[in-house]
PDB file of N, CA and C in Angstrom:
ATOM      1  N   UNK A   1       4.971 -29.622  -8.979  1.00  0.00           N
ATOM      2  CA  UNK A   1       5.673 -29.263  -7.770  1.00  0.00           C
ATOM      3  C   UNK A   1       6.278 -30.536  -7.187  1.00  0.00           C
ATOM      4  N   UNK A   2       7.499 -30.220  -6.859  1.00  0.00           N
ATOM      5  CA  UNK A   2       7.994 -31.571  -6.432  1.00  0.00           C
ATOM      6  C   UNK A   2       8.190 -31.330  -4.564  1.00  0.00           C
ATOM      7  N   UNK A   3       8.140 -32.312  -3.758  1.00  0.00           N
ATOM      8  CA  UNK A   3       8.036 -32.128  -2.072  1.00  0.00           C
ATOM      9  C   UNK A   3       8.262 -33.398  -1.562  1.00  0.00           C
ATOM     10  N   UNK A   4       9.576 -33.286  -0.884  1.00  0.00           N
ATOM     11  CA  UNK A   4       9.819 -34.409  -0.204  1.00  0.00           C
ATOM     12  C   UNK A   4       8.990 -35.339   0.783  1.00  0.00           C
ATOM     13  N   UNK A   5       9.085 -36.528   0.668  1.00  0.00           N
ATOM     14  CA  UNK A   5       8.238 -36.865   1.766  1.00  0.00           C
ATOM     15  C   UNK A   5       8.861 -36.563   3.138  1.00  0.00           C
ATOM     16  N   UNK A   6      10.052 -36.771   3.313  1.00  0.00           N
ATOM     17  CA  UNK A   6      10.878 -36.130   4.395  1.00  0.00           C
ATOM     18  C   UNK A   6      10.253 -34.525   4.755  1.00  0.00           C
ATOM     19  N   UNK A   7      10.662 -33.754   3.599  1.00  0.00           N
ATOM     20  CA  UNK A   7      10.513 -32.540   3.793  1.00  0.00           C
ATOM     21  C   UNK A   7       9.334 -31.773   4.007  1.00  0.00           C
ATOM     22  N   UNK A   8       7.990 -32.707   3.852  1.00  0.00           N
ATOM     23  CA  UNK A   8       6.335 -32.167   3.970  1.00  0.00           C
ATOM     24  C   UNK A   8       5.921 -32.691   5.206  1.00  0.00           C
ATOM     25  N   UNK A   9       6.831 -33.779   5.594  1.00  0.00           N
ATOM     26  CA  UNK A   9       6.424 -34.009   7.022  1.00  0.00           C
ATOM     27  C   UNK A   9       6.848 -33.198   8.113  1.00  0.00           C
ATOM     28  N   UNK A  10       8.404 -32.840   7.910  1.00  0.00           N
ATOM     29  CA  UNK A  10       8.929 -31.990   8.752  1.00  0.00           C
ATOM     30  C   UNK A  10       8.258 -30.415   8.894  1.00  0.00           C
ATOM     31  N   UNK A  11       8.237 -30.071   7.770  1.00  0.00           N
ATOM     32  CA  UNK A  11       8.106 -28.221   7.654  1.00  0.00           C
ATOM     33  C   UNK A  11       6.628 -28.191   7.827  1.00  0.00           C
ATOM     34  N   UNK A  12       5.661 -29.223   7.976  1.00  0.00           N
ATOM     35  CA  UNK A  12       4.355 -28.969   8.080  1.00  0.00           C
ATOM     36  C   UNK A  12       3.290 -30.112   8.579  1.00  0.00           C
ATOM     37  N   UNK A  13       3.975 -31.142   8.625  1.00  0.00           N
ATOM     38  CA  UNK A  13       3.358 -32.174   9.371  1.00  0.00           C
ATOM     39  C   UNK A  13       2.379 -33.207   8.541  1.00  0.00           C
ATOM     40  N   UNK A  14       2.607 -33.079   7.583  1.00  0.00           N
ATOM     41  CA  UNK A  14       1.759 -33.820   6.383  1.00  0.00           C
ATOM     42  C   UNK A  14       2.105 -35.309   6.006  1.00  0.00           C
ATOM     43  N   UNK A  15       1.314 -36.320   6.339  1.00  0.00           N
ATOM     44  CA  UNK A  15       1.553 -37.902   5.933  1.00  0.00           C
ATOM     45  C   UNK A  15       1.642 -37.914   4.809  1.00  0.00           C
ATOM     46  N   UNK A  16       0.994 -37.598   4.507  1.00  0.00           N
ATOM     47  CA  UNK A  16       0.793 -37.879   2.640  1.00  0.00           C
ATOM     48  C   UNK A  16       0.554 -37.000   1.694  1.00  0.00           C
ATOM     49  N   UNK A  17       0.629 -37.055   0.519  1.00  0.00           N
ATOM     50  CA  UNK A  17       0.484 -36.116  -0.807  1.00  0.00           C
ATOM     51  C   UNK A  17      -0.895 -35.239  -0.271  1.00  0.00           C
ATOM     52  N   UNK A  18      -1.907 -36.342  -0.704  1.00  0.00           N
ATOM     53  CA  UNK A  18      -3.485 -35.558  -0.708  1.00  0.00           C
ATOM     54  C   UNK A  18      -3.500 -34.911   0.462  1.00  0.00           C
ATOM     55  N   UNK A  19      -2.808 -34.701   2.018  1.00  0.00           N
ATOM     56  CA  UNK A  19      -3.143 -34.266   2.955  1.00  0.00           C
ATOM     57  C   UNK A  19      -2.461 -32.797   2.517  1.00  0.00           C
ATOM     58  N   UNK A  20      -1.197 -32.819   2.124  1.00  0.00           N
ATOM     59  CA  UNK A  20      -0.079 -31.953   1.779  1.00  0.00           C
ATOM     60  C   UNK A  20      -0.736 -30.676   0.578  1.00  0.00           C
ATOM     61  N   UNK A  21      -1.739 -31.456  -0.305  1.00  0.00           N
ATOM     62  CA  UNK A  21      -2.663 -30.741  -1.251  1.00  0.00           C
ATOM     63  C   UNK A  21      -3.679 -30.010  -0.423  1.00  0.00           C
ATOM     64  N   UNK A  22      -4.177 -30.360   0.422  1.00  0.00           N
ATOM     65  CA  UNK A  22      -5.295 -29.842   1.357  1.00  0.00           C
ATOM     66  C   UNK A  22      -4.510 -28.887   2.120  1.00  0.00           C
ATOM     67  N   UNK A  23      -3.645 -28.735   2.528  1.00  0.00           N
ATOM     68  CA  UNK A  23      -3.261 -28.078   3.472  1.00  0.00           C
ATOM     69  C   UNK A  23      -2.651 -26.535   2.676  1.00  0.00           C
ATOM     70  N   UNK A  24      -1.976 -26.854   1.357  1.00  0.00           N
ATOM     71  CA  UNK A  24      -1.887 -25.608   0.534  1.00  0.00           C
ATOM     72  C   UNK A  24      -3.119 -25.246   0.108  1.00  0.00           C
ATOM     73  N   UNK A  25      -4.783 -25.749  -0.267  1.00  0.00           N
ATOM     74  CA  UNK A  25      -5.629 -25.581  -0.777  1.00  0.00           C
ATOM     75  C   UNK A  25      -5.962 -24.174   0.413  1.00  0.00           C
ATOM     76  N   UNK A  26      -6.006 -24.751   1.320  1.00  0.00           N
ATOM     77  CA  UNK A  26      -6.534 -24.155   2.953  1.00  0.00           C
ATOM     78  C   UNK A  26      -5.815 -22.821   2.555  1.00  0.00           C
ATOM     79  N   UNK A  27      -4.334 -22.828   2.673  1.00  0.00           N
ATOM     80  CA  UNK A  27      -3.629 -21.498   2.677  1.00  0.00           C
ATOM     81  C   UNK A  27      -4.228 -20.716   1.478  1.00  0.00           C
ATOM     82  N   UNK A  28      -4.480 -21.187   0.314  1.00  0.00           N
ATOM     83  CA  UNK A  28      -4.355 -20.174  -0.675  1.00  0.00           C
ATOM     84  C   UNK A  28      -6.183 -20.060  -0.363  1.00  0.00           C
ATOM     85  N   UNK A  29      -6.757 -20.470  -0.444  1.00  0.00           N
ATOM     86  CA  UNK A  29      -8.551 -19.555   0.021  1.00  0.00           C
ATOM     87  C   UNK A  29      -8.083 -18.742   0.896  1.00  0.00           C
ATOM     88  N   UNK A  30      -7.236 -19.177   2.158  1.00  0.00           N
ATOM     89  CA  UNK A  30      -7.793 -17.957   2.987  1.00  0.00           C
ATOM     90  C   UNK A  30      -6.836 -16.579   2.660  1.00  0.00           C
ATOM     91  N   UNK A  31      -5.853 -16.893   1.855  1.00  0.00           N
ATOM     92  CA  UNK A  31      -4.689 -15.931   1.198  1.00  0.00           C
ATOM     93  C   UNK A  31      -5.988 -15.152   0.251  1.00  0.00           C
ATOM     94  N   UNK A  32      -6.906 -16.177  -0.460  1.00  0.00           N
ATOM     95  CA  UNK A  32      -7.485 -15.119  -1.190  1.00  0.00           C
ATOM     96  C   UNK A  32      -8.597 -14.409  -0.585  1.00  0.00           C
ATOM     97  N   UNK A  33      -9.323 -14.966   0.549  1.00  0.00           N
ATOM     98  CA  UNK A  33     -10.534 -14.417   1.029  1.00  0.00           C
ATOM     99  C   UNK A  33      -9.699 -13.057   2.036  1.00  0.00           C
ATOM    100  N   UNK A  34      -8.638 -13.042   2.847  1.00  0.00           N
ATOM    101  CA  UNK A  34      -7.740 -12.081   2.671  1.00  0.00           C
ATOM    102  C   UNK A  34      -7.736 -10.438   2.066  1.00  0.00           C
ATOM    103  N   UNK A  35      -7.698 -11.577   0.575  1.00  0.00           N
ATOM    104  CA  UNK A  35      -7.078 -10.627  -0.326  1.00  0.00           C
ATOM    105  C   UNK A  35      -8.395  -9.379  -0.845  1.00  0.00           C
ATOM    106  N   UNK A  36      -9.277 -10.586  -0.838  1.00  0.00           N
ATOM    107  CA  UNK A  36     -10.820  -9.587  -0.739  1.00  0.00           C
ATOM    108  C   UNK A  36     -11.269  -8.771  -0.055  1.00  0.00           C
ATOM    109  N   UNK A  37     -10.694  -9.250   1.166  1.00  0.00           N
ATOM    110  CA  UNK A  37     -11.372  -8.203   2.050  1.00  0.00           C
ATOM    111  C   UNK A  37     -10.855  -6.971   2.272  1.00  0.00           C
ATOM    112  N   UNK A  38      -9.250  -7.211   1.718  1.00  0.00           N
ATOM    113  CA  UNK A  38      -8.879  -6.074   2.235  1.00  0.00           C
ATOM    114  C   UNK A  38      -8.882  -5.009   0.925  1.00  0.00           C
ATOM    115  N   UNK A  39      -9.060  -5.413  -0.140  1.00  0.00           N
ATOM    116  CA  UNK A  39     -10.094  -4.561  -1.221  1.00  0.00           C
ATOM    117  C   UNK A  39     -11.080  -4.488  -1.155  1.00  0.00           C
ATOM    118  N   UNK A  40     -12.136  -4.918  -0.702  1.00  0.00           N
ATOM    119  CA  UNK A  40     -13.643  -4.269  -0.026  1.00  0.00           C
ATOM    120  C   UNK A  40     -13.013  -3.353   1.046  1.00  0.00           C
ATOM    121  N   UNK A  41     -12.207  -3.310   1.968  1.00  0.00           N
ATOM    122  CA  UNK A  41     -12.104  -2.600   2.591  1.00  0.00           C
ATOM    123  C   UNK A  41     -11.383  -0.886   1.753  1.00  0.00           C
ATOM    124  N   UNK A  42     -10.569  -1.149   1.075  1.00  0.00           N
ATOM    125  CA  UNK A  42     -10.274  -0.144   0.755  1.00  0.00           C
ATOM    126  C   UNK A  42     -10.525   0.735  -0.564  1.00  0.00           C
ATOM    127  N   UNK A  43     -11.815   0.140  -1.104  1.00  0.00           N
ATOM    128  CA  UNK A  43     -12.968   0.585  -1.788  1.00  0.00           C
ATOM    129  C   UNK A  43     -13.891   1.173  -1.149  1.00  0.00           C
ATOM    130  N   UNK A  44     -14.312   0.662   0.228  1.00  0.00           N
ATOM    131  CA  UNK A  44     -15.168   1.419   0.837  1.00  0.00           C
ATOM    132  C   UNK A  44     -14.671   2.825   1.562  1.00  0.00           C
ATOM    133  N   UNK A  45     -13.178   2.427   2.093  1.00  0.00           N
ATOM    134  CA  UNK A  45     -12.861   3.752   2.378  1.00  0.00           C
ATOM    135  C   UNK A  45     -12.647   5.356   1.241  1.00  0.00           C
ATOM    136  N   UNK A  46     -12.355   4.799   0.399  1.00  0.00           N
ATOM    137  CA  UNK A  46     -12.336   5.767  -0.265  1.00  0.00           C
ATOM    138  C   UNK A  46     -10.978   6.472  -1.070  1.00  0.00           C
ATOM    139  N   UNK A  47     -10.633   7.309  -1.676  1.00  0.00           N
ATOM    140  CA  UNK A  47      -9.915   7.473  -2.206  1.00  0.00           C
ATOM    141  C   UNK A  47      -8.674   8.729  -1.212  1.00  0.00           C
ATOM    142  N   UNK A  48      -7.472   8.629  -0.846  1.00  0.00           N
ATOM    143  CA  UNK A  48      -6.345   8.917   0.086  1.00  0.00           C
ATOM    144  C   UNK A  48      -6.801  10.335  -0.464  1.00  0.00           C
ATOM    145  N   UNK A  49      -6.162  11.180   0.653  1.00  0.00           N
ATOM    146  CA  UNK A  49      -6.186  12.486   0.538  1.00  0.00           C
ATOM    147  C   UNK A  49      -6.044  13.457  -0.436  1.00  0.00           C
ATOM    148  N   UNK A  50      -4.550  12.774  -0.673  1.00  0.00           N
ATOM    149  CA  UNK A  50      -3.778  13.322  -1.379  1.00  0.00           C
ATOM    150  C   UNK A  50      -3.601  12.783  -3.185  1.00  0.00           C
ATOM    151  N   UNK A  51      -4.865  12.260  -3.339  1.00  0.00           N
ATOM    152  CA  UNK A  51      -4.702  11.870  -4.671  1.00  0.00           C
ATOM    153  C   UNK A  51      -5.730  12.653  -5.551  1.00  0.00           C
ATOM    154  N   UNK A  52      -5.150  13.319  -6.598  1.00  0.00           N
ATOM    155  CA  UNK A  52      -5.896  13.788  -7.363  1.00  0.00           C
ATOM    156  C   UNK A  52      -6.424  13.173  -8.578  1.00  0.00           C
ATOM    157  N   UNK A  53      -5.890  12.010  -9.129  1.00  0.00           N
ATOM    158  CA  UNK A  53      -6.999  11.282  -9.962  1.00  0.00           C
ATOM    159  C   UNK A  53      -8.336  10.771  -9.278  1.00  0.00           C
ATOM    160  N   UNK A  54      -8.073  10.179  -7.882  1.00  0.00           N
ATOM    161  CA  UNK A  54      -9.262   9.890  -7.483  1.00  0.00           C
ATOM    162  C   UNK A  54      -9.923  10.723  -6.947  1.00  0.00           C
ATOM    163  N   UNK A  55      -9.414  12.093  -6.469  1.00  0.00           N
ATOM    164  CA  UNK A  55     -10.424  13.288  -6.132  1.00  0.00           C
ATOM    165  C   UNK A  55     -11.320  13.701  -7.239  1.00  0.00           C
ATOM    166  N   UNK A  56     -10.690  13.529  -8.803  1.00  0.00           N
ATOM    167  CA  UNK A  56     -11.512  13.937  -9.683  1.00  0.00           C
ATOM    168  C   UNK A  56     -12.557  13.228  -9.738  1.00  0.00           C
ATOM    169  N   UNK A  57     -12.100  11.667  -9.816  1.00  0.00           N
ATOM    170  CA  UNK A  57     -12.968  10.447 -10.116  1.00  0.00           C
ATOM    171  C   UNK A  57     -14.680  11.188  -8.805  1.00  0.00           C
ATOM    172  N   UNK A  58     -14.351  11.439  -7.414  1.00  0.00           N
ATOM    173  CA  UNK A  58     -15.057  11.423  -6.720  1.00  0.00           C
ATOM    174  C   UNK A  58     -15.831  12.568  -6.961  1.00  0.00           C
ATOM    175  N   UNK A  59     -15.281  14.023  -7.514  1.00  0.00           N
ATOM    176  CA  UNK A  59     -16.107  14.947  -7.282  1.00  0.00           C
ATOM    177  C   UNK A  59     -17.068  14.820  -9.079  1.00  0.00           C
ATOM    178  N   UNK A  60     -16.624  13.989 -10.090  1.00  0.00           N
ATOM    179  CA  UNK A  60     -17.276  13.804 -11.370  1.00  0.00           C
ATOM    180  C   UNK A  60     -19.050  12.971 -10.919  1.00  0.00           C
ATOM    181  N   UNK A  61     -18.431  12.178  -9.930  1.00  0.00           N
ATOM    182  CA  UNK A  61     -19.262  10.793  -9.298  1.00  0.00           C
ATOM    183  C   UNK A  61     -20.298  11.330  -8.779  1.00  0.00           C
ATOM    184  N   UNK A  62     -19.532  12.810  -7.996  1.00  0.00           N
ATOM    185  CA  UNK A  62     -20.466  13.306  -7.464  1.00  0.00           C
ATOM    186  C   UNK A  62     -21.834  14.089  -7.324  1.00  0.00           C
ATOM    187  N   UNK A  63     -21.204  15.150  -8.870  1.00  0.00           N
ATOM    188  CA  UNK A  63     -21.933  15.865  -9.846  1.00  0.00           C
ATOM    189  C   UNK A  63     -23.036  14.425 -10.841  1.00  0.00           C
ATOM    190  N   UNK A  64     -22.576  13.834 -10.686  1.00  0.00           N
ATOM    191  CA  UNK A  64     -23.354  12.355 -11.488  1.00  0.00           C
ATOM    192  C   UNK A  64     -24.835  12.081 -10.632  1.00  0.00           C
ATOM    193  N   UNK A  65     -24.396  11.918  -9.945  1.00  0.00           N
ATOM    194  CA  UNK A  65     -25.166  11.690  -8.928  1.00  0.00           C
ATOM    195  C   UNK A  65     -25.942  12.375  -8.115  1.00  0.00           C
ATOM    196  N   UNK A  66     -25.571  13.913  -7.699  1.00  0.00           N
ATOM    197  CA  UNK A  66     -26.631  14.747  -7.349  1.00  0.00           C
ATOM    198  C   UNK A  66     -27.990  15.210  -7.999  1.00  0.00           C
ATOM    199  N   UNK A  67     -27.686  15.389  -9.407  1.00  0.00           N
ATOM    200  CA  UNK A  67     -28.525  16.149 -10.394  1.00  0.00           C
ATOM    201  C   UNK A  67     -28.863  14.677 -11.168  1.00  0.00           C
ATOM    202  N   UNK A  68     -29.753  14.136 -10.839  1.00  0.00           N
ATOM    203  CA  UNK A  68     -30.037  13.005 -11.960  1.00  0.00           C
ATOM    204  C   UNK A  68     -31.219  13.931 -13.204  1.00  0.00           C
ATOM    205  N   UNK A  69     -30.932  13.686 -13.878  1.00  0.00           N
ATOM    206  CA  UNK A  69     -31.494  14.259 -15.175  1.00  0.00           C
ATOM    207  C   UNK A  69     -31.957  12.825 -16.362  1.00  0.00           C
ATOM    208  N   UNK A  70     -33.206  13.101 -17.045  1.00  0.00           N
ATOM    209  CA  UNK A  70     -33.491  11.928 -17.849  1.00  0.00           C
ATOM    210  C   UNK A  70     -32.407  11.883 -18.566  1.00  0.00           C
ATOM    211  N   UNK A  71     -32.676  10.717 -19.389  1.00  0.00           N
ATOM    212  CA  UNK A  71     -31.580  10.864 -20.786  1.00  0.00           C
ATOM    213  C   UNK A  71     -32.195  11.305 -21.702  1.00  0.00           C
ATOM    214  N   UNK A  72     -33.358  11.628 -21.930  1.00  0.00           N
ATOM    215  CA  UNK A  72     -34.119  11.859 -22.866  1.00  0.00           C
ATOM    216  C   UNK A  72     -35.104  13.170 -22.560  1.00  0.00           C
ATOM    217  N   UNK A  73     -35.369  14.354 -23.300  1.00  0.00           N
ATOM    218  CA  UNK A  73     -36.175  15.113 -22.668  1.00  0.00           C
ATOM    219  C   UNK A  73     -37.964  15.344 -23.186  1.00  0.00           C
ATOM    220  N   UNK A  74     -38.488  15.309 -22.578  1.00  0.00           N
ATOM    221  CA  UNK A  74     -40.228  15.061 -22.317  1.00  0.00           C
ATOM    222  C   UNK A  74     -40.855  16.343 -22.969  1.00  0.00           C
ATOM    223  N   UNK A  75     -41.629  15.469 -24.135  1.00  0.00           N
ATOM    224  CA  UNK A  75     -42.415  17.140 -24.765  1.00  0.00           C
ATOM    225  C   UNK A  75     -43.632  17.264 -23.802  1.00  0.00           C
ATOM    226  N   UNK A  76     -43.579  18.504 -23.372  1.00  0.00           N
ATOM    227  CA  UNK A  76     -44.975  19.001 -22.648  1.00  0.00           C
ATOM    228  C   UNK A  76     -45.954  18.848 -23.391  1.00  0.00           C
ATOM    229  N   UNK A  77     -46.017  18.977 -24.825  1.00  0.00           N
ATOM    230  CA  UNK A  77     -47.492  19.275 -25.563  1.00  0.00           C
ATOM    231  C   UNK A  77     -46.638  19.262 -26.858  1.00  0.00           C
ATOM    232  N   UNK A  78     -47.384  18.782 -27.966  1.00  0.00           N
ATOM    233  CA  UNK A  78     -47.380  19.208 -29.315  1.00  0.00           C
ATOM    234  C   UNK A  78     -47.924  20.138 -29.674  1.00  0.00           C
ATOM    235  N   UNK A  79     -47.356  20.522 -31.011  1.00  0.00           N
ATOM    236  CA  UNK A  79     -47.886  21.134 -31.313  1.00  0.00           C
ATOM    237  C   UNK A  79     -48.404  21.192 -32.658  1.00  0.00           C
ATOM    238  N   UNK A  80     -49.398  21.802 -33.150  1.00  0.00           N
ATOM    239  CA  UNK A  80     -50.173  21.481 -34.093  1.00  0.00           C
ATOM    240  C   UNK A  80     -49.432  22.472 -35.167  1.00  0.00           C
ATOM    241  N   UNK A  81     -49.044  21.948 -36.639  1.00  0.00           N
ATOM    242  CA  UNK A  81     -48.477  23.081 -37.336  1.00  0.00           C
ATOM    243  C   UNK A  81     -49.556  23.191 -38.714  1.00  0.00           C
TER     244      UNK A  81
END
């Protein structure tokens, strides 16, 4: 990336390179912590009204989840042959 020294002082107030590095470092965490939250947020809300892939996704999730069943099924007793 190339940045004037003229031009990093003016548009942002930066003396020097390493300050000029810190100061984009700053923007892009909080661009990404941001970016997280507002996908935790809209994971937790849930899937829009009007969407039917994710209505399926939710009511499959749902049936998943009500009825837990082993994976494996349990002999009551043997039997002797």
């Amino acid at each position: 990336m190339w940045v004037s020294r003229g031009g990093s002082k003016q548009s942002v107030g930066a003396q020097s390179k390493e300050e000029l590095l810190q100061l984009i470092g700053a923007e892009w965490r909080q661009m990404q912590r941001d970016q997280k939250e507002a996908t935790a947020d809209r994971i937790a809300k849930g899937p829009q009204t009007g969407d039917r892939r994710a209505r399926s996704q939710r009511k499959r999730s749902g049936d998943a989840s009500g009825s837990a069943k082993p994976s494996f099924k349990k002999r009551s007793s043997f039997k002797k042959r």
